[in-house]
Protein backbone atom coordinates (compact mmCIF):
# COMPACT_ATOMS: atom_id res chain seq x y z
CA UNK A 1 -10.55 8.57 -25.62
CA UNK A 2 -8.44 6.41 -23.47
CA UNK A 3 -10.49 5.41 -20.50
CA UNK A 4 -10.16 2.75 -17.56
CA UNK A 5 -13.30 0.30 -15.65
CA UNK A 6 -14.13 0.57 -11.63
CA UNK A 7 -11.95 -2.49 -10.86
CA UNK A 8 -9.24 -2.79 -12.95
CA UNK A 9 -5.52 -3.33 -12.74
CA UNK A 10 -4.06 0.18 -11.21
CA UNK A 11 -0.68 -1.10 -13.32
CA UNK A 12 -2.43 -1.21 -16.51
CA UNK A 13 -4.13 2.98 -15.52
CA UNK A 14 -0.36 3.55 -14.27
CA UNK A 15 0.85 2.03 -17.74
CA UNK A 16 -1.60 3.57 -19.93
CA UNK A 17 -0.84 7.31 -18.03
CA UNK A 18 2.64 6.63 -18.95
CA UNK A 19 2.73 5.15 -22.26
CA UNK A 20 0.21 8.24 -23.37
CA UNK A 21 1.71 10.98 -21.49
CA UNK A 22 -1.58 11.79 -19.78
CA UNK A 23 -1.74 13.01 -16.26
CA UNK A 24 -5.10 11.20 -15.58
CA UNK A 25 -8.02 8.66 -16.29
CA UNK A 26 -11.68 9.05 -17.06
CA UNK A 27 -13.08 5.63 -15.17
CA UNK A 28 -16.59 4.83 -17.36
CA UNK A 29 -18.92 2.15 -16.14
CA UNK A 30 -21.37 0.92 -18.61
CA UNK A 31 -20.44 4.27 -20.63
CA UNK A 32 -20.95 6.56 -17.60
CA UNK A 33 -18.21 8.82 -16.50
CA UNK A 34 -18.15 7.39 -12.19
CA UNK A 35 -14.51 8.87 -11.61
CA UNK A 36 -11.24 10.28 -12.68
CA UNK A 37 -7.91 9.08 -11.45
CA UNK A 38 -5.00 10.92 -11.75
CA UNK A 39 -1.02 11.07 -11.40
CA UNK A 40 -1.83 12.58 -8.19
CA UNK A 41 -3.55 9.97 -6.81
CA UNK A 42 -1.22 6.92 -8.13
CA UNK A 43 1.63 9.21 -6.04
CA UNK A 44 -0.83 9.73 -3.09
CA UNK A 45 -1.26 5.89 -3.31
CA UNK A 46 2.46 4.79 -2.90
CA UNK A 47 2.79 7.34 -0.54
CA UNK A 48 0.06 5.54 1.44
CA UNK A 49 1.72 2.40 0.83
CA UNK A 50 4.83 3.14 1.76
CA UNK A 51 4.02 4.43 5.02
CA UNK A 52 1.65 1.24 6.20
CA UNK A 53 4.38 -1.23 4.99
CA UNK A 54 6.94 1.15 7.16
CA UNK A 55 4.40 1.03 10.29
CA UNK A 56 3.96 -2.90 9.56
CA UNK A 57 7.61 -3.12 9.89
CA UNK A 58 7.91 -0.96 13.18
CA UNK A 59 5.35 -3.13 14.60
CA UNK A 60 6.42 -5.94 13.58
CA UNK A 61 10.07 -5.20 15.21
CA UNK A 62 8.61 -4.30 18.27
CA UNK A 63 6.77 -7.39 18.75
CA UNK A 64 10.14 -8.78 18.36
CA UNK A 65 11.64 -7.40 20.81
CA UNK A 66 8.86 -7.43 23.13
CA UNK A 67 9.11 -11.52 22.60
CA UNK A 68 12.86 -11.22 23.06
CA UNK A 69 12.48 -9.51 26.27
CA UNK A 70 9.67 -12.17 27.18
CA UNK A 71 12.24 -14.55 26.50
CA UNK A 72 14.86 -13.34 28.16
CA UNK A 73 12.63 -13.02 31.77
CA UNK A 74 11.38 -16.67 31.33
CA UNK A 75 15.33 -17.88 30.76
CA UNK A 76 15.60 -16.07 34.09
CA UNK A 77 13.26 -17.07 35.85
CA UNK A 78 14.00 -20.59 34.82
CA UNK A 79 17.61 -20.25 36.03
CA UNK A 80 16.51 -19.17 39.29
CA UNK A 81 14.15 -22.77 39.93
């Protein structure tokens, strides 16, 4: 039985789904059955991924124009002296 460890590489459980056409993972510690991960939750994980490196890019344009604006009001301020 093809079986992954707590811990390791989610490529090599994504890999070994693939390259075996199964749809999920026993995960055995010390010979003890502590999860099972499936296709479902690889796809649940991207998902996941995909919308905090979105929001990390939202945020990070925002600050960016919040500094441009910042920037803008000192230039004019400046101008003013």
């Amino acid at each position: 039985m093809t079986t992954v460890e707590p811990g390791q590489d989610i490529g090599q459980a994504i890999r070994l789904m693939v390259s075996k056409r199964i749809g999920g993972l026993p995960v055995v510690r010390e010979g003890e059955l502590v999860g099972i991960i499936t296709e479902s939750d690889v796809v649940q994980g991207l998902v996941c991924l995909k919308l905090f490196v979105l929001q990390q890019l939202f945020f990070y344009q925002l600050r960016q124009l919040y500094l441009d604006e910042i920037a803008f009001h000192f230039q004019v301020v400046l101008s003013n002296l």
